[in-house]
Protein backbone atom coordinates (compact mmCIF):
# COMPACT_ATOMS: atom_id res chain seq x y z
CA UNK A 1 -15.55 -28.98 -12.55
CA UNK A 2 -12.52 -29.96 -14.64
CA UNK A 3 -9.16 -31.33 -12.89
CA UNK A 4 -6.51 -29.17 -13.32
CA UNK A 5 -3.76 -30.37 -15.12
CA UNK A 6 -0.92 -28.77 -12.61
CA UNK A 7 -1.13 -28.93 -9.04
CA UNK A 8 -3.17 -25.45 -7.99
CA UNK A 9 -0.90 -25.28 -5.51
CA UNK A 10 2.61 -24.92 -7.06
CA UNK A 11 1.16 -22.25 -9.37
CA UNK A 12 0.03 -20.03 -6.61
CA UNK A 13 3.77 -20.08 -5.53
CA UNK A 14 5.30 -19.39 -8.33
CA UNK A 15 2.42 -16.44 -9.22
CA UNK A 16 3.19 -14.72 -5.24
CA UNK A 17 6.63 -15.20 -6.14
CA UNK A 18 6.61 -13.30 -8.86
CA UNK A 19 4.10 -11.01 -7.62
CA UNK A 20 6.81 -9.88 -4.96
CA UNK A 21 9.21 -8.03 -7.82
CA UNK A 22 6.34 -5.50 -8.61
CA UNK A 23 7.24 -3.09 -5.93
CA UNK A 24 10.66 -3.13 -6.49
CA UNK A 25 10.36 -2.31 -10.50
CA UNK A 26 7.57 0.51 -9.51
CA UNK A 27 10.69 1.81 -7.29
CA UNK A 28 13.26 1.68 -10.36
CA UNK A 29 11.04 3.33 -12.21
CA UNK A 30 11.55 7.46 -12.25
CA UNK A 31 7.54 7.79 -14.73
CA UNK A 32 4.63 8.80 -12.83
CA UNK A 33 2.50 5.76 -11.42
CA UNK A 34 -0.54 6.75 -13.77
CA UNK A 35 2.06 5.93 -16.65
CA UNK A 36 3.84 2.77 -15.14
CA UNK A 37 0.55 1.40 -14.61
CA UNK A 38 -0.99 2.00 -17.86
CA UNK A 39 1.77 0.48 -20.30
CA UNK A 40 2.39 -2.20 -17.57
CA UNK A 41 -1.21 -3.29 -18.87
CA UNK A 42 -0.80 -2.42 -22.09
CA UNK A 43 2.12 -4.77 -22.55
CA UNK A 44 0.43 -7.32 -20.89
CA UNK A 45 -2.70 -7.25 -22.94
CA UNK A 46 0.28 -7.52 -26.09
CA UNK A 47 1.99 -10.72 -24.45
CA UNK A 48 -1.46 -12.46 -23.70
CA UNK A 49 -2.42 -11.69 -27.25
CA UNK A 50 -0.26 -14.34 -29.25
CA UNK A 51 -2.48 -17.01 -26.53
CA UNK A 52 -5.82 -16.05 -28.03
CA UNK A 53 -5.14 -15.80 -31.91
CA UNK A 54 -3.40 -19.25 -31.81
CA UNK A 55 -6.54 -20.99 -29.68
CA UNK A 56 -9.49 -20.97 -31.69
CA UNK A 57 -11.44 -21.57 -28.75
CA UNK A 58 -10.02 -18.20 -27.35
CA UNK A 59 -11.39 -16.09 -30.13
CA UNK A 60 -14.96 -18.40 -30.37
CA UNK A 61 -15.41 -17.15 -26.75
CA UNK A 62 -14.55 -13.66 -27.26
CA UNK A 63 -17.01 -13.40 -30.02
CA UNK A 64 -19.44 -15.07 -27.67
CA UNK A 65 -19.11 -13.28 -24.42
CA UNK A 66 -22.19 -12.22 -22.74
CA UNK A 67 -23.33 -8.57 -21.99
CA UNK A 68 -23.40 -9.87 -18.77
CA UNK A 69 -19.31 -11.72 -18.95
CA UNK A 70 -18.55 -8.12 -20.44
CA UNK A 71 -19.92 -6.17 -17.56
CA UNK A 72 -17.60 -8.31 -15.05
CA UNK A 73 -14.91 -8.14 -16.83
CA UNK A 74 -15.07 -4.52 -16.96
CA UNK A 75 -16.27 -4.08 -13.40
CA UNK A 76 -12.91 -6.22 -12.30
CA UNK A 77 -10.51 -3.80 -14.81
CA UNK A 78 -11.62 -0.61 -13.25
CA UNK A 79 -10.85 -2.39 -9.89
CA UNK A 80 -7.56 -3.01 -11.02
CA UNK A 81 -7.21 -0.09 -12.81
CA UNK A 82 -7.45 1.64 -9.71
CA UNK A 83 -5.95 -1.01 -7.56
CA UNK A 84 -2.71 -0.32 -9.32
CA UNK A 85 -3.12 3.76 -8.92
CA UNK A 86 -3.56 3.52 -5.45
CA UNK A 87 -0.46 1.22 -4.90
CA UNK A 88 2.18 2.72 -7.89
CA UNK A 89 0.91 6.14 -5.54
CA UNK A 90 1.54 4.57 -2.42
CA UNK A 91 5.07 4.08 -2.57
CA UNK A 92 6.14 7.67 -3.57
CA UNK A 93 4.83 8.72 -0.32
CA UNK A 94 5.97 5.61 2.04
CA UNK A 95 8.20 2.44 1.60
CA UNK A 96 8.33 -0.90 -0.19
CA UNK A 97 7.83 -2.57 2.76
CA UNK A 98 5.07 -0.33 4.46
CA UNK A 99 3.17 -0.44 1.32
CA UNK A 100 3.50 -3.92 0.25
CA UNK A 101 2.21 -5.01 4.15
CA UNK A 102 -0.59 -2.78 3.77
CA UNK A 103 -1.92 -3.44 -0.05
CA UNK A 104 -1.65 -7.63 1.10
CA UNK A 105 -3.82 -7.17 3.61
CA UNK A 106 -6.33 -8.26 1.13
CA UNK A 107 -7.99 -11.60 3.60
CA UNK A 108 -9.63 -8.98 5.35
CA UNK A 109 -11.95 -7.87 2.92
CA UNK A 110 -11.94 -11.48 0.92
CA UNK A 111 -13.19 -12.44 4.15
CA UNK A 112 -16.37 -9.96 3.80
CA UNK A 113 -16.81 -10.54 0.15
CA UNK A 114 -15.89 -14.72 0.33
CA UNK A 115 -19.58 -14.62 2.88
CA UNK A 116 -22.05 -12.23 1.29
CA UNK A 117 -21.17 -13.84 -2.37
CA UNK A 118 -20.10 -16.59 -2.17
CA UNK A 119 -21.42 -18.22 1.42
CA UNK A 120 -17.94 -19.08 1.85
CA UNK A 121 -16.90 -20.62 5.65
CA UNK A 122 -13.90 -20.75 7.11
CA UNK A 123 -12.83 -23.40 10.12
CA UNK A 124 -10.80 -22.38 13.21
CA UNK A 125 -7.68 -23.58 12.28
CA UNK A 126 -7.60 -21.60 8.58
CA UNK A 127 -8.44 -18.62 10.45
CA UNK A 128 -5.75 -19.25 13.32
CA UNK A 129 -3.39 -19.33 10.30
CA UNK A 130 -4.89 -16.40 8.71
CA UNK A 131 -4.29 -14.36 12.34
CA UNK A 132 -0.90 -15.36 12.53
CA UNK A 133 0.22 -14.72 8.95
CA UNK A 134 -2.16 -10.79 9.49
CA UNK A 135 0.22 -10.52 12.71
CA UNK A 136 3.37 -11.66 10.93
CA UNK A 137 2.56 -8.57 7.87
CA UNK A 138 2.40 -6.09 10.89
CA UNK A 139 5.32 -7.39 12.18
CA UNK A 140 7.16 -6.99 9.13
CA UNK A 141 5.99 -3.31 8.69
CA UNK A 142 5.62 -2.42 12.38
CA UNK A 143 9.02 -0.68 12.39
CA UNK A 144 8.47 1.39 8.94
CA UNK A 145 4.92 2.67 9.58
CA UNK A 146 5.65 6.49 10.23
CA UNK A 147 2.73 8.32 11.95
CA UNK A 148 1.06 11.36 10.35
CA UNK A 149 2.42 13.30 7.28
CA UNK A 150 3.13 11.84 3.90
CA UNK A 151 4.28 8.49 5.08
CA UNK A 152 0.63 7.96 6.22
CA UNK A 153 -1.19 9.07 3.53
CA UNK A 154 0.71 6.67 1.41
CA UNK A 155 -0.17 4.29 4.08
CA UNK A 156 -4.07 4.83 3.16
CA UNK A 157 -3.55 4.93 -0.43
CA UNK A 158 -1.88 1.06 0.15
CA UNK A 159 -4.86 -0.05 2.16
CA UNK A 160 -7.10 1.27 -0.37
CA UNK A 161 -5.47 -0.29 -3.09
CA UNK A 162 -5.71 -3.77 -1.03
CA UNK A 163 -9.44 -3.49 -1.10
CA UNK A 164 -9.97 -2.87 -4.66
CA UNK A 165 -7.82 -5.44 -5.84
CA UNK A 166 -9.79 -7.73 -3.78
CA UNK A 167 -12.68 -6.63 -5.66
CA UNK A 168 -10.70 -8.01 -8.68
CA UNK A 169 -9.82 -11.26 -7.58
CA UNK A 170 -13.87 -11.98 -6.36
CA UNK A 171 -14.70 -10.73 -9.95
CA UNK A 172 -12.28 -13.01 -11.17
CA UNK A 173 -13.81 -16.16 -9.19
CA UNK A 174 -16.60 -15.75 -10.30
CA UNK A 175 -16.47 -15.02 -14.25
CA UNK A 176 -13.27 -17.59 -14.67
CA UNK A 177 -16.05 -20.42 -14.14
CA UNK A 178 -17.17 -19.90 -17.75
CA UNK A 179 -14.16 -18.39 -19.24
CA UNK A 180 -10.74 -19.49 -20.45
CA UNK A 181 -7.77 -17.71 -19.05
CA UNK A 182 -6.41 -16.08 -22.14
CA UNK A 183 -9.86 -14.95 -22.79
CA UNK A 184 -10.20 -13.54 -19.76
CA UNK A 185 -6.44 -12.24 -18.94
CA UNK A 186 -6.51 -10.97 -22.47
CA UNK A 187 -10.11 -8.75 -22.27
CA UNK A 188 -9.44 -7.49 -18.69
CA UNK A 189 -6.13 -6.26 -19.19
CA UNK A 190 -7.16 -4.99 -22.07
CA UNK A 191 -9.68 -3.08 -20.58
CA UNK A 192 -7.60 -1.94 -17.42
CA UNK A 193 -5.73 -0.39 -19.83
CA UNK A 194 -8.05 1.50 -21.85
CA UNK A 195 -9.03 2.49 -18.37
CA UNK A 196 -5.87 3.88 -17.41
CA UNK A 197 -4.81 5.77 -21.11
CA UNK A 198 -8.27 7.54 -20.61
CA UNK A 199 -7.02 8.98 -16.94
CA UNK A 200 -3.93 9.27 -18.30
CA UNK A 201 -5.40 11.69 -21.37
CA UNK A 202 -7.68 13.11 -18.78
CA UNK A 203 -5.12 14.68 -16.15
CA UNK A 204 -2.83 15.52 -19.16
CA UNK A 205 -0.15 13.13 -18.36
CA UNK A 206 2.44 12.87 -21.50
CA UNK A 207 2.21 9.24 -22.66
CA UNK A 208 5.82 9.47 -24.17
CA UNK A 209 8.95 11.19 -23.49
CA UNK A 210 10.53 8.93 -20.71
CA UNK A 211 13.51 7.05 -19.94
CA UNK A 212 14.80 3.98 -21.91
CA UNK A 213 15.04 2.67 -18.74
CA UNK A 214 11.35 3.54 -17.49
CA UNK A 215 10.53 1.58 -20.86
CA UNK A 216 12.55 -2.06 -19.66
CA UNK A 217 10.75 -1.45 -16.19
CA UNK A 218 7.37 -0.99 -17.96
CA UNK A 219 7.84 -4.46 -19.63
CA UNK A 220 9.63 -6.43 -16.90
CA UNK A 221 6.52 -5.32 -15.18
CA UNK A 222 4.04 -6.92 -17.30
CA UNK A 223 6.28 -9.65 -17.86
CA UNK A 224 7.32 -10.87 -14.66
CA UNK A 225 4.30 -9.68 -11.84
CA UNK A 226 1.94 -9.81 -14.20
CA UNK A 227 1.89 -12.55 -16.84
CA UNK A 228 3.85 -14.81 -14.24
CA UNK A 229 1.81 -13.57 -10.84
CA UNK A 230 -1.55 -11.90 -11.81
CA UNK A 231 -1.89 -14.36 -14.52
CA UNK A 232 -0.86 -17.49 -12.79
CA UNK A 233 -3.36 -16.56 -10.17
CA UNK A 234 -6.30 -16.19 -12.53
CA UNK A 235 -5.69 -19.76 -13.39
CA UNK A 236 -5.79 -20.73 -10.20
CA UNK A 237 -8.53 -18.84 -9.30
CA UNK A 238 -11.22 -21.63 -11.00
CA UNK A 239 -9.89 -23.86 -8.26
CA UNK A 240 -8.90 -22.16 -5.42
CA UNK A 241 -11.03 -19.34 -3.76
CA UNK A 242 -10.27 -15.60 -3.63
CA UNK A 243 -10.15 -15.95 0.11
CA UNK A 244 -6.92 -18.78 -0.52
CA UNK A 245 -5.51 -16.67 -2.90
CA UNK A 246 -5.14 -13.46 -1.02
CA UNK A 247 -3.64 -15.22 2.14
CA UNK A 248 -0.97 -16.44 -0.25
CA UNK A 249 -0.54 -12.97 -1.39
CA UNK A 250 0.30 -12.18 2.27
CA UNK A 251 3.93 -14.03 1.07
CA UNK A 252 4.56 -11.15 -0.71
CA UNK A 253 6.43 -9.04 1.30
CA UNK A 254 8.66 -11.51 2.38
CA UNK A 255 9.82 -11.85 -1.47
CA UNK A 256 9.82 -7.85 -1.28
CA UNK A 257 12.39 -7.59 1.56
CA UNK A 258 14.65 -9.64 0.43
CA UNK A 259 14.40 -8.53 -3.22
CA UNK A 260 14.62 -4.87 -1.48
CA UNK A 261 17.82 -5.94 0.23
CA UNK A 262 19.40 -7.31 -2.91
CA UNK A 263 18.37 -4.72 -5.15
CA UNK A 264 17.44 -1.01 -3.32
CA UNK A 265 19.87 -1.59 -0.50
CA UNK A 266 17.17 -1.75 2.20
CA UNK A 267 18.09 -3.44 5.28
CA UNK A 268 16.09 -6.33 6.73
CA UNK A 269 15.83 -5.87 10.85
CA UNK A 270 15.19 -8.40 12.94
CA UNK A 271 11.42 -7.43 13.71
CA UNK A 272 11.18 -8.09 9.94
CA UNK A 273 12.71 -11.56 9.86
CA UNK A 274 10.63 -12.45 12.89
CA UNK A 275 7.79 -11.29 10.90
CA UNK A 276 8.47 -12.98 7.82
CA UNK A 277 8.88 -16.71 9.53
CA UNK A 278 5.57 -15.62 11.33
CA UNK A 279 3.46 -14.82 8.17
CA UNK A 280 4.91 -18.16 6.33
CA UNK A 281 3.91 -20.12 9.14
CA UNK A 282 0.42 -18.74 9.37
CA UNK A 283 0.13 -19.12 5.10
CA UNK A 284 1.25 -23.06 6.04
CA UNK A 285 -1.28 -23.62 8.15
CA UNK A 286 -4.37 -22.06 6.34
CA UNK A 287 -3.34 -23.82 3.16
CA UNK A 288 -2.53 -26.91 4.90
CA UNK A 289 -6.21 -27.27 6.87
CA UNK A 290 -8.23 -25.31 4.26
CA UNK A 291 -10.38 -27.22 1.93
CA UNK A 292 -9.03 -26.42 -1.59
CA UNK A 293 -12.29 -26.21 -3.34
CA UNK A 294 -15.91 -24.22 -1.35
CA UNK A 295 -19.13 -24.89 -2.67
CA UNK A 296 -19.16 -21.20 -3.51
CA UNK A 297 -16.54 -22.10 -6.06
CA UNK A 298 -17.86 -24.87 -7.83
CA UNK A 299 -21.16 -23.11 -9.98
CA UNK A 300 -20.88 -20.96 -12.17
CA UNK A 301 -23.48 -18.54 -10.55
CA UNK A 302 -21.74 -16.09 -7.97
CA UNK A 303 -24.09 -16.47 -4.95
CA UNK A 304 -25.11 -20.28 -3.95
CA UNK A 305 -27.25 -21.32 -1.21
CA UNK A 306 -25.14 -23.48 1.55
CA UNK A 307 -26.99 -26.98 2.01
């Protein structure tokens, strides 16, 4: 395996950091979810575009992708085309922080999917830190989870949308073994898109007719969570496991909060804060005593036997 030229690391901070403005643009924005998700892809398949006609590389692999690359690829958009239904859905029913607690959740199915795939192990002290950092997201939430109605619907839809873009990300291990980024960034967001005009076309949603506004949300969404987070993270995927990647994610709605204080005018409480050092600790120590690199990761093929 190649040595990455940045530390994998300090990109998967900078990606969950930017990651943690998606909720609050979803909230500025007054167009359906359906229709902030779909041109949030579409732009992003636009801004990853100028990467793959200036690398001839890029466009050598396109031409050369396998039926078998291709059916990934569009396996992992429809999980993120529906990821990003679920969640967009999600927060008309309950808050930023409820939802954003609930979609992060994502170790607990990376955990499933990191074994049965990818014979991935983890040691006791990753997993204390994975505990802790779970505990901390509850926490954070604990306060704003409303029982029955509406609130817990979009409760479900958040969980939902937690294990289908976990579906992504082990897609996304997998397939980024033998693909470049912009080649892959470029074809799956592409895709997710396509994905998301056709439901869009199907339910009768208009595709135009909304706010200037909506538009500047639509593009500081593909801009900012997902060229600078999803992005990011696809990079780092090659070297760092789905299972590292989604406990990082769990940082998320500490960025939330406080972008939600700043920006919506919701409070932080002091269950929250608590919550917040809690998860940050856990996220310290399963970075700190997991090994960066699994076997799992290393081959190109997506199931390995453990020696």
């Amino acid at each position: 395996m190649e040595k990455p030229s940045v530390h994998p690391y300090l990109v998967l901070v900078i990606g969950v950091v930017a990651l943690s403005t998606s909720a609050i643009f979803v909230k500025l924005a007054s167009a359906p979810p359906a229709i902030i998700a779909t041109y949030r892809l579409a732009f992003s398949a636009l801004l990853t575009l100028p990467f793959v006609l200036i690398q001839r590389n890029t466009l050598k692999e396109l031409l050369h992708l396998t039926g078998k690359q291709m059916l990934a690829i569009v396996l992992a958009g429809g999980f993120l085309a529906v990821h990003f239904l679920l969640w967009f859905e999600s927060l008309r029913f309950t808050s930023v922080a409820s939802s954003t607690v609930l979609v992060t959740l994502q170790p607990l199915f990376a955990f499933i999917g990191g074994f049965f795939l990818f014979r991935e192990r983890i040691s006791a002290l990753p997993l204390a830190g994975c505990l802790l950092a779970l505990l901390g997201s509850f926490v954070i939430g604990w306060g704003d989870f409303q029982i029955g109605g509406i609130a817990l619907w979009g409760d479900v839809l958040a969980l939902l949308g937690a294990a289908t873009v976990t579906g992504y990300w082990l897609i996304g291990q997998y397939i980024r073994q033998s693909l470049s980024l912009p080649a892959y960034t470029f074809v799956v967001y592409t895709v997710t898109a396509l994905l998301l005009f056709l439901y869009d076309l199907c339910l009768g949603i208009p595709l135009t007719g909304y706010r200037s506004a909506d538009w500047l949300w639509f593009f500081s969404l593909a801009f900012i969570p997902t060229l600078l987070g999803h992005s990011l993270l696809n990079w780092v995927i090659k070297w760092l496991n789905t299972t590292t990647i989604s406990m990082s994610i769990l940082g998320e709605p500490v960025g939330t909060a406080i972008l939600a204080y700043l920006i919506l005018g919701e409070n932080i409480t002091i269950a929250q804060s608590i919550g917040g050092a809690v998860m940050l600790l856990g996220i310290f120590l399963f970075i700190r005593y997991q090994k960066p690199l699994d076997k799992g990761v290393q081959t190109d093929e997506p199931i390995s036997e453990s020696k």
